[in-house]
Protein backbone atom coordinates (compact mmCIF):
# COMPACT_ATOMS: atom_id res chain seq x y z
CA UNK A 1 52.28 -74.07 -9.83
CA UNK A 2 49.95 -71.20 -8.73
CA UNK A 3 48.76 -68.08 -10.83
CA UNK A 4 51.31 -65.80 -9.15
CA UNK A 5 54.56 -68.46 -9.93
CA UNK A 6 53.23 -68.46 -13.97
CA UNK A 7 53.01 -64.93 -14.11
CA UNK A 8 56.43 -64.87 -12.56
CA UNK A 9 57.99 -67.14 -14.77
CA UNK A 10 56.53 -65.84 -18.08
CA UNK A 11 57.53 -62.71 -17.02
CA UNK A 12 61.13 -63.86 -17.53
CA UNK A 13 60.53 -66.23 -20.40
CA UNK A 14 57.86 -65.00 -22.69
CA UNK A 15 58.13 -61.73 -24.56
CA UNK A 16 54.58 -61.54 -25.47
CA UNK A 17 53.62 -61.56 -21.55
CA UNK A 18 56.29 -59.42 -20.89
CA UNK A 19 54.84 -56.60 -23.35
CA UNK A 20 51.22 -57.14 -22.51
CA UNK A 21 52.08 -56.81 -18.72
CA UNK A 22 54.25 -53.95 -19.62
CA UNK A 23 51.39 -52.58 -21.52
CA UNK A 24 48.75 -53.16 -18.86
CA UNK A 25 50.60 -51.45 -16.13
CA UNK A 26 50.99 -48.24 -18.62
CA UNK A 27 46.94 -48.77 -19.00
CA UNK A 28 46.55 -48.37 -15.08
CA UNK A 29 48.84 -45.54 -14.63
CA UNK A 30 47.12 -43.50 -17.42
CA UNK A 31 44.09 -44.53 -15.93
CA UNK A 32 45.48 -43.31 -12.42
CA UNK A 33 46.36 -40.37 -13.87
CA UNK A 34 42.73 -39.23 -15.42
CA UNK A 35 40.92 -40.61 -11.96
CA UNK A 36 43.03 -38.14 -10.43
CA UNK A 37 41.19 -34.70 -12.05
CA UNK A 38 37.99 -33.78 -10.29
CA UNK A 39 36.78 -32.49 -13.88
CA UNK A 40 37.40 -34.38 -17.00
CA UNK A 41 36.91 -33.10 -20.15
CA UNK A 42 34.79 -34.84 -23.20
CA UNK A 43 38.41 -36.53 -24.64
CA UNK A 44 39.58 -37.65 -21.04
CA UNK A 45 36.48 -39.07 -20.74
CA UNK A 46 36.43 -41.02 -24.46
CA UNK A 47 40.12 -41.62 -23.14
CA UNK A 48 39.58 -43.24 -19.99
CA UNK A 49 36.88 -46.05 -21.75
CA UNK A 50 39.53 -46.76 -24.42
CA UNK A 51 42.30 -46.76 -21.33
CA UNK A 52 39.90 -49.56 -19.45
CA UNK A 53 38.60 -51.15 -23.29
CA UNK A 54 42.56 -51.68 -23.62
CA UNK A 55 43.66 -53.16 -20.07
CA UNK A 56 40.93 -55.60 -20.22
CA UNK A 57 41.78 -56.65 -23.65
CA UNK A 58 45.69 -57.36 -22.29
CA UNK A 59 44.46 -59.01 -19.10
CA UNK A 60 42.74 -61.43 -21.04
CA UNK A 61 45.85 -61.56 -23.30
CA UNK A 62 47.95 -62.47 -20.49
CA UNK A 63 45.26 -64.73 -18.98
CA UNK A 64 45.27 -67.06 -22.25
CA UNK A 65 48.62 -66.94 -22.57
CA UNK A 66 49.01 -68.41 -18.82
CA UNK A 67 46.26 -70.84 -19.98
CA UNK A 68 48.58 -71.80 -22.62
CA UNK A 69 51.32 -72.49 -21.24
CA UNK A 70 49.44 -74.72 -18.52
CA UNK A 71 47.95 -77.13 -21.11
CA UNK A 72 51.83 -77.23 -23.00
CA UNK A 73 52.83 -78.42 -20.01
């Protein structure tokens, strides 16, 4: 089973993937969002290193959780 079929099927079985996916993709579309200003203000700026701070937290999330359910298997 590759990285792309896990993701897949924890998407559909594991609510905890689910929401930290979920979560993740609402990180990068803020972060889309702020890249997209040609000025940013002091609190986009404290923003957009909590934004990244944040996905990388729930990519690693999602990464042990994959590992997880690799070694229950």
């Amino acid at each position: 089973m590759d990285e792309q079929e896990i993701k897949e099927l924890l998407l559909r079985e594991n609510a905890e993937f689910r929401k930290a996916h979920d979560d993740h993709g609402d990180c990068e579309r803020a972060l889309e969002t702020i890249r997209g200003k040609t000025h940013l203000s002091v609190a986009e700026i404290d923003e957009e290193r909590e934004l990244k701070k944040k996905k990388l937290a729930l990519k690693d999330r999602m990464y042990r959780l994959m590992s997880d359910h690799l070694r229950a298997r």
